[in-house]
Protein backbone atom coordinates (compact mmCIF):
# COMPACT_ATOMS: atom_id res chain seq x y z
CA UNK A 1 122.01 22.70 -19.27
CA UNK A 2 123.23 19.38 -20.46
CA UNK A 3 127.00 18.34 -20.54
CA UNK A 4 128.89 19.06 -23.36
CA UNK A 5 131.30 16.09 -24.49
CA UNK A 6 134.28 17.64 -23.47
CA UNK A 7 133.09 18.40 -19.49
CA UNK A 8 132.50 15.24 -19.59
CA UNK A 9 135.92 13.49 -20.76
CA UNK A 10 137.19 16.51 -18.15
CA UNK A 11 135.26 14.86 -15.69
CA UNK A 12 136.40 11.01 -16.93
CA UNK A 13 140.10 11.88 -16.97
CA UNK A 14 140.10 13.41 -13.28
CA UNK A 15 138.70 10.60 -11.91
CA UNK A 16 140.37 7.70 -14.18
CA UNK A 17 144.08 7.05 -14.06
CA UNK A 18 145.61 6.39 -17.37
CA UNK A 19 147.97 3.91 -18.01
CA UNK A 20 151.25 3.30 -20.66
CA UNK A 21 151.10 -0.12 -22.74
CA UNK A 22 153.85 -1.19 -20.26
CA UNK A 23 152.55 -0.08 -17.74
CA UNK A 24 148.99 -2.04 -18.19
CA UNK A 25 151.32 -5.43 -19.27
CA UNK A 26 153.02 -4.69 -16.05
CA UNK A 27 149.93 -4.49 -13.62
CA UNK A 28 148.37 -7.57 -15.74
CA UNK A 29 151.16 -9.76 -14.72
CA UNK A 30 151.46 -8.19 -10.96
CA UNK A 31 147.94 -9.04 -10.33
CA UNK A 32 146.80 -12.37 -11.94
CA UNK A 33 142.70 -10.96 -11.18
CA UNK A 34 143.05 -7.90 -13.17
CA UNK A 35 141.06 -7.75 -16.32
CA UNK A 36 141.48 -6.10 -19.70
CA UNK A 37 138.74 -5.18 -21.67
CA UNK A 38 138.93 -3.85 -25.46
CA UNK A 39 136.31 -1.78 -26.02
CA UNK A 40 136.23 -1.95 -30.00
CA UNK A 41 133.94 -4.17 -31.74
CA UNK A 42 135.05 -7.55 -31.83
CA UNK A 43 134.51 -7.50 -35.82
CA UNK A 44 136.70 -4.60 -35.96
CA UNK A 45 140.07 -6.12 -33.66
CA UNK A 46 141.56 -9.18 -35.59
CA UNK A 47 141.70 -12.48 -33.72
CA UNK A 48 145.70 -12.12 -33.86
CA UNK A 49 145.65 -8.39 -32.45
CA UNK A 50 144.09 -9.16 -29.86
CA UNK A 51 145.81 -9.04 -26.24
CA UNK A 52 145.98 -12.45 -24.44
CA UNK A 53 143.27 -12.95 -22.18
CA UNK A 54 141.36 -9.73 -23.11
CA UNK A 55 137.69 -9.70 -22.95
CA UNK A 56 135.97 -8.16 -25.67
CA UNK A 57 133.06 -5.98 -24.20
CA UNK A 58 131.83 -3.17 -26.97
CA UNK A 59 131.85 0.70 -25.34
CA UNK A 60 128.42 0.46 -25.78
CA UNK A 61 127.16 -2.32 -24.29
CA UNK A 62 129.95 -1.88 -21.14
CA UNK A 63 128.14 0.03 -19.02
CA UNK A 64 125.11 -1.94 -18.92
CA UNK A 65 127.02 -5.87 -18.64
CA UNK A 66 128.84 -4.07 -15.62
CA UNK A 67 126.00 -2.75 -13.83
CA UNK A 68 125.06 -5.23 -11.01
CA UNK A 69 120.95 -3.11 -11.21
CA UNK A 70 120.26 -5.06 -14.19
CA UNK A 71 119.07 -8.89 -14.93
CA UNK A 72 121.50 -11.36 -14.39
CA UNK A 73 121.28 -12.81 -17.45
CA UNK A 74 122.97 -9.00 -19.55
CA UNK A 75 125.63 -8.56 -17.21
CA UNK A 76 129.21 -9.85 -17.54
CA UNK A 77 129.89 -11.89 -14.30
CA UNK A 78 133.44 -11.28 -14.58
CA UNK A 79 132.80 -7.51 -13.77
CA UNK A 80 130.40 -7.82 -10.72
CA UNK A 81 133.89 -7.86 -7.67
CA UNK A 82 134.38 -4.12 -7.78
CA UNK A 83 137.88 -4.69 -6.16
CA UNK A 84 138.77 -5.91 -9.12
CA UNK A 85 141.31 -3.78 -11.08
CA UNK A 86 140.38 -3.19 -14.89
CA UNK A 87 142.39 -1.78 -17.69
CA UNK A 88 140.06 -0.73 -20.30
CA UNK A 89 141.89 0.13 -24.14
């Protein structure tokens, strides 16, 4: 039986620590390699909304640039360390 979509944020949320606005700003400027990604659309998050530094990678497309499987040329390079801490909004 498939996965309904609510085992499945279960699942995401036990295994993914959330974070507080503050508390992402904080680990940002603790640890000048962390990245933040937006999730949204790019067309949908005004330029001037937009977190410093954030890198704009679309839910959809984010698990496919970050898997390391795939051609070189569709993945995002900055997500290939997976030491790398990333705050995802």
């Amino acid at each position: 039986m498939a996965k309904s979509w609510t085992d499945m944020v279960n699942e995401a949320k036990a295994e993914v620590v959330g974070v507080s606005p503050a508390e992402a700003q904080q680990r940002l400027q603790d640890d000048q390699e962390a990245m933040l990604i937006e999730v949204r659309d790019a067309e949908s998050v005004p330029q001037q909304d937009r977190a410093p530094g954030v890198a704009m990678i679309s839910l959809g497309s984010l698990p496919m640039r970050a898997d390391l499987e795939i051609a070189e040329r569709l993945r995002d390079p900055r997500l290939a360390d997976r030491s790398r801490q990333v705050i995802v909004t």
